[in-house]
Protein backbone atom coordinates (compact mmCIF):
# COMPACT_ATOMS: atom_id res chain seq x y z
CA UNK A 1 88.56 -12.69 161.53
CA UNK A 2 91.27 -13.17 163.84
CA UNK A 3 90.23 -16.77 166.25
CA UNK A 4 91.85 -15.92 170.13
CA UNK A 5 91.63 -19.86 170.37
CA UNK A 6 91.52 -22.62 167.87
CA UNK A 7 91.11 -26.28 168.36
CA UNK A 8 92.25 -28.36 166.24
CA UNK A 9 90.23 -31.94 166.70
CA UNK A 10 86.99 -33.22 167.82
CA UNK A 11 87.55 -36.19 169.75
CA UNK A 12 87.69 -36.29 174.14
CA UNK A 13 90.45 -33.97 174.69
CA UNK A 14 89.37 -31.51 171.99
CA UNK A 15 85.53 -31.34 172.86
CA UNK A 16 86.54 -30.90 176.33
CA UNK A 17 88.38 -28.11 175.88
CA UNK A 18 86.09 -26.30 173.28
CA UNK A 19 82.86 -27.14 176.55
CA UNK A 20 84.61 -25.01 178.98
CA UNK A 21 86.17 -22.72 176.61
CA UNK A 22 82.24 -21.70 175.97
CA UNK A 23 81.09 -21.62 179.13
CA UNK A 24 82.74 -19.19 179.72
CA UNK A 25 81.16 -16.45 178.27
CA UNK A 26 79.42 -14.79 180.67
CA UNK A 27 83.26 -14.17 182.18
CA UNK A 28 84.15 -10.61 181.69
CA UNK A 29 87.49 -11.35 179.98
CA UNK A 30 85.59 -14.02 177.81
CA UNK A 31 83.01 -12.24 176.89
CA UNK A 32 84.58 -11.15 173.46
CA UNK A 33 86.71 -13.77 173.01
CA UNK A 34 86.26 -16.11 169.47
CA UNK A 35 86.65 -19.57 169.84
CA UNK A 36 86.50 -22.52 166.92
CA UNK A 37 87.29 -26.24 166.79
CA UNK A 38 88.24 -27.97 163.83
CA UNK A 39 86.05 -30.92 164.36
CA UNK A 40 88.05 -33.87 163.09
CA UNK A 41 91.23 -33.80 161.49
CA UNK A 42 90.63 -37.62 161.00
CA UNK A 43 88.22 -40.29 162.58
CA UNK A 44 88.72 -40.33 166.22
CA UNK A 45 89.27 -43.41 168.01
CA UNK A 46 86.32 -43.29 169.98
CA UNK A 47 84.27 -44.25 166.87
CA UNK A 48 84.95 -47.59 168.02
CA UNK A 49 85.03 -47.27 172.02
CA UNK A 50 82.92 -49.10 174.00
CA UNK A 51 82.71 -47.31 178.01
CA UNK A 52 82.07 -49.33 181.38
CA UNK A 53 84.57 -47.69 183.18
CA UNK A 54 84.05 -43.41 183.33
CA UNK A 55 82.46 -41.92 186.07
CA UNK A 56 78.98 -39.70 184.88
CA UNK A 57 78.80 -42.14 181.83
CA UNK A 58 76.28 -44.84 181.81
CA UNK A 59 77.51 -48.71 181.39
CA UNK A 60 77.66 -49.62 177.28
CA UNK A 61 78.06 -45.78 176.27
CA UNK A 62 79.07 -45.81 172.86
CA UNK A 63 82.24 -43.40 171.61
CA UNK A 64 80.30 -42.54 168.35
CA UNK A 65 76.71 -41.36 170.57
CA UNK A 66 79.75 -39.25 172.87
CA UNK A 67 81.09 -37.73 169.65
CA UNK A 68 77.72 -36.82 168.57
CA UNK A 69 76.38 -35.77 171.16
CA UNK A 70 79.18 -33.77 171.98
CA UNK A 71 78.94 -31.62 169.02
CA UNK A 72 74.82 -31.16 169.88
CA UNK A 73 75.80 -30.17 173.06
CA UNK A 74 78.95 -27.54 172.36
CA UNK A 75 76.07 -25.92 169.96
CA UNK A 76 72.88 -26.18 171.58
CA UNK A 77 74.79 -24.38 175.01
CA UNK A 78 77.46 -22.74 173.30
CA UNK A 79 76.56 -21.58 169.87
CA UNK A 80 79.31 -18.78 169.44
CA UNK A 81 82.03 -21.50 169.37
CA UNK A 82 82.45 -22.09 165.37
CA UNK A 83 82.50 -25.62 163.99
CA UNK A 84 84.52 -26.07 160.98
CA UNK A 85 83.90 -29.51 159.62
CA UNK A 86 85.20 -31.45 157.30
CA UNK A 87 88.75 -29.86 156.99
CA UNK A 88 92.18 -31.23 157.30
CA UNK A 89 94.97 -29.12 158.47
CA UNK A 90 97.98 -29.17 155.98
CA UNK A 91 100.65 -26.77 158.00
CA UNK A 92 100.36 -24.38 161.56
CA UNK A 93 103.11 -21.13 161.09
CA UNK A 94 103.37 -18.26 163.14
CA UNK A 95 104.06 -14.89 161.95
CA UNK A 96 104.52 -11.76 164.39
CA UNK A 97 102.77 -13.86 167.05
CA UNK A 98 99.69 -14.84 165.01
CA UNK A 99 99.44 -18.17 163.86
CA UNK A 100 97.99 -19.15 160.16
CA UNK A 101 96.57 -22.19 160.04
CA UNK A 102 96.03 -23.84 156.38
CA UNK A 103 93.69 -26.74 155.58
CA UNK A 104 92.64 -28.33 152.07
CA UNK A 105 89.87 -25.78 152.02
CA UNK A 106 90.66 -22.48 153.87
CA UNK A 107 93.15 -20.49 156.03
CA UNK A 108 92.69 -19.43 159.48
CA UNK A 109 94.13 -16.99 162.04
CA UNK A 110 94.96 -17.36 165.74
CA UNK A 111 96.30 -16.01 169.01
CA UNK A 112 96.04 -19.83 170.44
CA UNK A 113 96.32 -23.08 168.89
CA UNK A 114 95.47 -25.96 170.69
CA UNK A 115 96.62 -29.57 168.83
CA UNK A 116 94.13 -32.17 170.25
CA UNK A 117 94.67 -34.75 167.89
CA UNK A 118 95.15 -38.62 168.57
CA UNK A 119 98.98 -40.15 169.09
CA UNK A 120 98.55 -42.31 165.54
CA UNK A 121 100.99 -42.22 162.96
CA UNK A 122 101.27 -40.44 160.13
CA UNK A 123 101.94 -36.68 162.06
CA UNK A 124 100.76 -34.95 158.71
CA UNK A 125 100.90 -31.11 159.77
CA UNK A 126 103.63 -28.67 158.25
CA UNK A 127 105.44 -26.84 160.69
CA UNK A 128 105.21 -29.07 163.69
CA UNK A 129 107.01 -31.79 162.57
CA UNK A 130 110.34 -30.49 165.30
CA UNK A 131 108.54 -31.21 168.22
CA UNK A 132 107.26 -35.00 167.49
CA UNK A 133 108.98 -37.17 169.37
CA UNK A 134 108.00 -41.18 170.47
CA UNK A 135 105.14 -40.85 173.17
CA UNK A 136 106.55 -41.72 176.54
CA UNK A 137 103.52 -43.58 178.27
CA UNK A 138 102.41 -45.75 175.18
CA UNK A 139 103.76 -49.62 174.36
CA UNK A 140 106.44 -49.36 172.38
CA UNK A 141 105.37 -51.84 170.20
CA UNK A 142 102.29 -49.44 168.85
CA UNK A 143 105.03 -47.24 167.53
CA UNK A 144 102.86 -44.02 168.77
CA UNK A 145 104.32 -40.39 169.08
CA UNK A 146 103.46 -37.29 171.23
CA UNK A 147 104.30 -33.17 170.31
CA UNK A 148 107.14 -31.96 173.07
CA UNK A 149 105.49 -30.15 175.53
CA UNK A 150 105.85 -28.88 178.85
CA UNK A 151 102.86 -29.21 181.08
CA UNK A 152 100.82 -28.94 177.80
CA UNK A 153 102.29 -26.10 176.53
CA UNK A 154 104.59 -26.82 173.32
CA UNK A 155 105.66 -22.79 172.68
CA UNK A 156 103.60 -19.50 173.34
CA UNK A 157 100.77 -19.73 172.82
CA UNK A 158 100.42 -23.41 171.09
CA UNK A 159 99.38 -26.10 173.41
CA UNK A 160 98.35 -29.78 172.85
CA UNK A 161 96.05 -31.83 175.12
CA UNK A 162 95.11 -35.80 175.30
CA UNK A 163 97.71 -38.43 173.82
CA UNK A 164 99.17 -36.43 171.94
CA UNK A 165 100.39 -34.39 174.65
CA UNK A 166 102.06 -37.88 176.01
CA UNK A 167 98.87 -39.07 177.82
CA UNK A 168 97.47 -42.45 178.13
CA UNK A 169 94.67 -43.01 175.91
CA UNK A 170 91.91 -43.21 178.85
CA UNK A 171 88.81 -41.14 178.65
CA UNK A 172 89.30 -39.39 182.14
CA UNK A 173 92.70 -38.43 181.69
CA UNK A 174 91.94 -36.63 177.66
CA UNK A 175 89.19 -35.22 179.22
CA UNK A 176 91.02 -33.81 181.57
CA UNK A 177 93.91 -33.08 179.53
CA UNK A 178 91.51 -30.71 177.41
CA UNK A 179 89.96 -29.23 180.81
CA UNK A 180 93.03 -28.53 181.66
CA UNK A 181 94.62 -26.41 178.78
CA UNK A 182 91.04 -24.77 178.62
CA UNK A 183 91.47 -23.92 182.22
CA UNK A 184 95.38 -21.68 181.48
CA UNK A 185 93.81 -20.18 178.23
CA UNK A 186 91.53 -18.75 180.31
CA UNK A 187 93.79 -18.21 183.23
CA UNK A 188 96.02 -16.08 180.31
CA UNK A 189 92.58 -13.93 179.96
CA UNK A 190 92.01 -13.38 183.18
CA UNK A 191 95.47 -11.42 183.29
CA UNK A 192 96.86 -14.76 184.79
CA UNK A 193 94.63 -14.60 188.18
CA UNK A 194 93.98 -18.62 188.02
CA UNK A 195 90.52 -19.19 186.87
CA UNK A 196 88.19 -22.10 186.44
CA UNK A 197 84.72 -22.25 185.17
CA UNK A 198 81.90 -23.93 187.23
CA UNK A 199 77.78 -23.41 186.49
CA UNK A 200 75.62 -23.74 189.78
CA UNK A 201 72.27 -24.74 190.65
C-alpha cells in the first residue's frame, strides 16, 4: 500500500494535522485518500506541559491527557487514519516521486510526507539531514534547529509543521502549524481550488 499522506509524529502539530486530514472524508477528492501518522518518533514535549493559557482548553490541562486523548479521538471519529506506534524513522528518500520511508521495524510508501517532529537535538533521520539548519525564533542558548522550509513546504511534496518548521513552541501556533499544512494537502486534492474543512451543527 501506497500512503497519499504520512505523518511523521504524534505530538500538537502532528495530531492536528492527522484531525483534519480525517475529517475530511466525506470530501469527494478525500474520499479515497490513505492517511497514517507515525505516532511518536520520540516522547513529545507535552508529556510534561502544564496549559492555562489555550483557548477551548480548560485551566490545569495536562499535555499527557491531550496526547491521549488525542489518539482516542483521531480513532474513535476517524478510524481509517492508520496509527503506527512504536516506530522510529531511520531515513525519508524519494524515488520517481514516491517517498520510502524506513523505520527500525518496517518500510513505508508515500505521495506526502509531513515531518512534525519537535526542534530537539539529535536530527536522527537519513536523508534530511541538508535542510537542518539553527531554528530562527528559538534562544540561542537552547541550541535548537528547524528543516528549511518555505511556508511549510521543504520540497514537493514533503512538508514540516510546528517547531520544527521554525515555530515557537506554543500550543496555538503547532496547532495551527499542523492545520495549516493539512489545509494545502488538501487544497493539492481538491485540484488546488483552496479548501478547508469545517463540521456544522
Amino acid at each position: 500500500m501506497i500512503f497519499d499522506a504520512l505523518i511523521i509524529g504524534g505530538g500538537v502539530s502532528g495530531m492536528q494535522c492527522a484531525l483534519i486530514l480525517g475529517s475530511a472524508k466525506n470530501k469527494h477528492f478525500a474520499a479515497h485518500k490513505k492517511i497514517g501518522i507515525i505516532i511518536h518518533q520520540r516522547a513529545s514535549h507535552l508529556e510534561n506541559a502544564l496549559f492555562n493559557n489555550v483557548l477551548g482548553l480548560a485551566p490545569k490541562t495536562l499535555g499527557k491527557d491531550i496526547l491521549t486523548e488525542g489518539k482516542e479521538q483521531l480513532t474513535t471519529l476517524y478510524p481509517h487514519v492508520s496509527h503506527i506506534n512504536n516506530e522510529k524513522v531511520l531515513s525519508i528518500r524519494k524515488i520517481d516521486g514516491i517517498y520510502t520511508i524506513e523505520t527500525t521495524k518496517n518500510s513505508y510508501q508515500s505521495k506526502i510526507i509531513v515531518i512534525a517532529l519537535n526542534y530537539s537535538k539529535p536530527f536522527s533521520i537519513n536523508g534530511l539531514n541538508k535542510y537542518i539548519i539553527p531554528h530562527k525564533k528559538a534562544n540561542p542558548e537552547k541550541d535548537r534547529i528547524q528543516l528549511n522550509n518555505e511556508n511549510h513546504l521543504i520540497q514537493k511534496g514533503l512538508y514540516c509543521c510546528g517547531t520544527i518548521a521554525g515555530l515557537r513552541s506554543q500550543f496555538a501556533i503547532a496547532a495551527g502549524s499542523g492545520a495549516s499544512v493539512a489545509t494545502d494537502i488538501l487544497t493539492l486534492w481538491n485540484d488546488h481550488t483552496p479548501t478547508k474543512v469545517h463540521d456544522k451543527v
